[in-house]
C-alpha atoms as a PDB file:
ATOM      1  CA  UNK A   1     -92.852  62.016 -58.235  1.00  0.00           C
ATOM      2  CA  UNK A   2     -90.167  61.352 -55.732  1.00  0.00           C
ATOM      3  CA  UNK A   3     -88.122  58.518 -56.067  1.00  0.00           C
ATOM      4  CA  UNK A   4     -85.688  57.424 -53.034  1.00  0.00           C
ATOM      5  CA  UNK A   5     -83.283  54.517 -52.597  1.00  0.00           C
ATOM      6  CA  UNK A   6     -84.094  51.705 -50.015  1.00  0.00           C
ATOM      7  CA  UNK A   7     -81.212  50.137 -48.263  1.00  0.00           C
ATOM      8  CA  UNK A   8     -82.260  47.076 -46.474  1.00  0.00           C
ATOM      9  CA  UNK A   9     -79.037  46.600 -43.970  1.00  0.00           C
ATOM     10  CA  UNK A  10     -78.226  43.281 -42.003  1.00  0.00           C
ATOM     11  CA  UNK A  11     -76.618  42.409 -38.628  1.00  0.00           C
ATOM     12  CA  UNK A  12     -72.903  41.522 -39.727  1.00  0.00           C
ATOM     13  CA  UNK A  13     -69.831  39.883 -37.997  1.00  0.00           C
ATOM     14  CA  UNK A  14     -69.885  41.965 -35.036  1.00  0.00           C
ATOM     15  CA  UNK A  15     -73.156  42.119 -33.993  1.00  0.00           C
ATOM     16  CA  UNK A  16     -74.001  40.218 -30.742  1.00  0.00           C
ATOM     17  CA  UNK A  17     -77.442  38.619 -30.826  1.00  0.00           C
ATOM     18  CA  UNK A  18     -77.927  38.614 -27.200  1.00  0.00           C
ATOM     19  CA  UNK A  19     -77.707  42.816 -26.500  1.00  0.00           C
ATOM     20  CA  UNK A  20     -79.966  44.919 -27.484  1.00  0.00           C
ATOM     21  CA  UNK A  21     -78.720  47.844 -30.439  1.00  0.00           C
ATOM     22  CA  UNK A  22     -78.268  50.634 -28.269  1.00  0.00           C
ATOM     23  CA  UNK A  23     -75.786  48.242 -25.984  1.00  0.00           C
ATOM     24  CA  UNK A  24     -73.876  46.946 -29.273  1.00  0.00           C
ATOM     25  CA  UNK A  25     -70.006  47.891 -29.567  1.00  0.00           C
ATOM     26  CA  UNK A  26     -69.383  51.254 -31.008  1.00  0.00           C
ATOM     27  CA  UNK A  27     -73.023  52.059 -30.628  1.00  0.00           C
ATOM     28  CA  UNK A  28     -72.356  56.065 -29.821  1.00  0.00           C
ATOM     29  CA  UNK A  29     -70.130  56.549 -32.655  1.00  0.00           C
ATOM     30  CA  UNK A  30     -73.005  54.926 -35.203  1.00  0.00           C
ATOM     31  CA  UNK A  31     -75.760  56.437 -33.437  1.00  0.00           C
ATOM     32  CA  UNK A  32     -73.942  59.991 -34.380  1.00  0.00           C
ATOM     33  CA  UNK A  33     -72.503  59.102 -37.536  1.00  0.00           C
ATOM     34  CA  UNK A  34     -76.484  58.436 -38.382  1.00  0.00           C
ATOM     35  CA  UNK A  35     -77.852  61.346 -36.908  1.00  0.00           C
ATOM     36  CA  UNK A  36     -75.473  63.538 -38.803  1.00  0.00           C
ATOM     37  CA  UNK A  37     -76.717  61.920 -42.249  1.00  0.00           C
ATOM     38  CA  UNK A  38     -80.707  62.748 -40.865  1.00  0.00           C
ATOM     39  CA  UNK A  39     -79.294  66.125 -40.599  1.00  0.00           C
ATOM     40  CA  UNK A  40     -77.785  66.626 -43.325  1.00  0.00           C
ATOM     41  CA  UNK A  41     -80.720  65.606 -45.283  1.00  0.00           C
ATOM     42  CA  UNK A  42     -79.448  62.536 -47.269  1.00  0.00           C
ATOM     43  CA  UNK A  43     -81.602  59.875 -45.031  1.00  0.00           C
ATOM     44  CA  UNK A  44     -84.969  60.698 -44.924  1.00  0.00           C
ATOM     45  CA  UNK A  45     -86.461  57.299 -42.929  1.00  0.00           C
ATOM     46  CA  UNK A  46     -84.616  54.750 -41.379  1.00  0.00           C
ATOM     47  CA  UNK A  47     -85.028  52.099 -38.034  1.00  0.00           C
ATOM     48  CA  UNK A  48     -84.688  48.963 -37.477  1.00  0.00           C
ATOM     49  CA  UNK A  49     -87.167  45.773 -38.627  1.00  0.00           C
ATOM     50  CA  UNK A  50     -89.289  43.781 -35.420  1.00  0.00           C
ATOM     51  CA  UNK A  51     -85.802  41.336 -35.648  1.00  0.00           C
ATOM     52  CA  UNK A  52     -83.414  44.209 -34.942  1.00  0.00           C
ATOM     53  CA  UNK A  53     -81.176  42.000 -37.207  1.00  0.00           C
ATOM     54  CA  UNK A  54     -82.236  43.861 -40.051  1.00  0.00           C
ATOM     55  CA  UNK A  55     -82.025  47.602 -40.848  1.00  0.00           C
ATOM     56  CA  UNK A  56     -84.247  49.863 -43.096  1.00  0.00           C
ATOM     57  CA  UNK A  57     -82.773  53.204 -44.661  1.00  0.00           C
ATOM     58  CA  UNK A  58     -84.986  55.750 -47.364  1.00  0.00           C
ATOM     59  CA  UNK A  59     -82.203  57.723 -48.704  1.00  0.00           C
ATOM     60  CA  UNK A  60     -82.034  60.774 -51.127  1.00  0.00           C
ATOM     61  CA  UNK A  61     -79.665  60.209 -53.469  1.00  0.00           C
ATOM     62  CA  UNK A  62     -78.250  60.907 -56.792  1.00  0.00           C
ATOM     63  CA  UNK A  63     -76.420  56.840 -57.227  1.00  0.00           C
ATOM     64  CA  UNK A  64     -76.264  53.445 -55.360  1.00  0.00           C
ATOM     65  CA  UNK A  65     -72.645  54.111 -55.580  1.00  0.00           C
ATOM     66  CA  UNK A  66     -73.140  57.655 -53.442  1.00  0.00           C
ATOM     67  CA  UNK A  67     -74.791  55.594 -50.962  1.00  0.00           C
ATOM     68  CA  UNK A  68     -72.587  52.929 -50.514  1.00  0.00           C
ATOM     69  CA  UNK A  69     -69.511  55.347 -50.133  1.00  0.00           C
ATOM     70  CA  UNK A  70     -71.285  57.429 -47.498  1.00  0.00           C
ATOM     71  CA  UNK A  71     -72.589  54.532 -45.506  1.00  0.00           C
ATOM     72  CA  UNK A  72     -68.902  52.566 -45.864  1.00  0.00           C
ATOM     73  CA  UNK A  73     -68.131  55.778 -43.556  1.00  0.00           C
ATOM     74  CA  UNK A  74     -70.556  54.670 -41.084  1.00  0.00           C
ATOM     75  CA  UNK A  75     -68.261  52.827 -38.342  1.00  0.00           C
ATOM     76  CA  UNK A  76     -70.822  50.075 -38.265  1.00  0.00           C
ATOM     77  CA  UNK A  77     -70.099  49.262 -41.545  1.00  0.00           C
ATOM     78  CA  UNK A  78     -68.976  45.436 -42.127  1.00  0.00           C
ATOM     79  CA  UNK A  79     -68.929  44.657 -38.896  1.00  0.00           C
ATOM     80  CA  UNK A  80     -72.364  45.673 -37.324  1.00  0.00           C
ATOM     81  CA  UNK A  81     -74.336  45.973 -40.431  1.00  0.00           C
ATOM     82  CA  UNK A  82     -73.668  45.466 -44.172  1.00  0.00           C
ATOM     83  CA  UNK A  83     -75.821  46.200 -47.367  1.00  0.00           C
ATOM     84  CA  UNK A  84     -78.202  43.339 -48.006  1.00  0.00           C
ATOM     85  CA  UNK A  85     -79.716  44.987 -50.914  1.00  0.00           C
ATOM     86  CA  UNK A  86     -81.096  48.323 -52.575  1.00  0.00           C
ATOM     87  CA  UNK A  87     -84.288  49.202 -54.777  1.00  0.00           C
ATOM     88  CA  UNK A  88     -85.321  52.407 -55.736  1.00  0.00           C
ATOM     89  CA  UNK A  89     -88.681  53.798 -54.802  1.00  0.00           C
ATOM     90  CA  UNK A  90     -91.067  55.454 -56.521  1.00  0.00           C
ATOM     91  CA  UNK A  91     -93.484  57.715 -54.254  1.00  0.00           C
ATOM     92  CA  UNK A  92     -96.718  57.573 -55.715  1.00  0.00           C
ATOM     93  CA  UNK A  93     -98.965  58.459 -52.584  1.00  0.00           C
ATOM     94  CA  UNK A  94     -97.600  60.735 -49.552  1.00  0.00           C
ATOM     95  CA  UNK A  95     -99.985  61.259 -46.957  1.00  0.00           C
ATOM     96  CA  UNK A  96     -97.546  63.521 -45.357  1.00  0.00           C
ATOM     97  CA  UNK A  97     -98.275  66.389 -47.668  1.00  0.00           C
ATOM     98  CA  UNK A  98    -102.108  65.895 -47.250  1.00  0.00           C
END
């Protein structure tokens, strides 16, 4: 069984309310600081929730703490988005591979 870490990420200081994410400050430099991380492997799923104020990442990792140092690199981080919380996840059915 796969198990993955879910980062639930939330609008922080920075983020403005009344612009969409893709017209956010800094947007290009998050946008390809994420896409590098989907490239690299480490996330695996990730978008934002129906309020755009909240953020939803699947990660492959070894440690929370691995996470959390890679995403503090993310130049979002603090002021855009911050951690909310993290659970593990245990893949018990993956239709994918069907």
């Amino acid at each position: 069984m796969a198990v993955f870490l879910v980062f639930l990420r939330r609008s922080g200081p920075r983020w403005d309310p009344s612009r969409p994410m893709q017209e956010q400050s800094d947007w290009p430099a998050h946008a390809s600081f994420m896409d590098e991380l989907v490239e690299s492997g480490a996330v695996v799923l990730g978008g934002p929730l129906a309020d755009e104020h909240r953020v939803v990442l699947v990660v492959e990792a070894e440690s929370q703490d691995t996470v959390r140092a890679m995403l503090a690199r993310d130049p979002w981080s603090e002021t855009h988005l911050r951690v909310d919380s993290v659970e593990p996840w245990t893949i018990r059915l993956d239709g994918r591979r069907a």
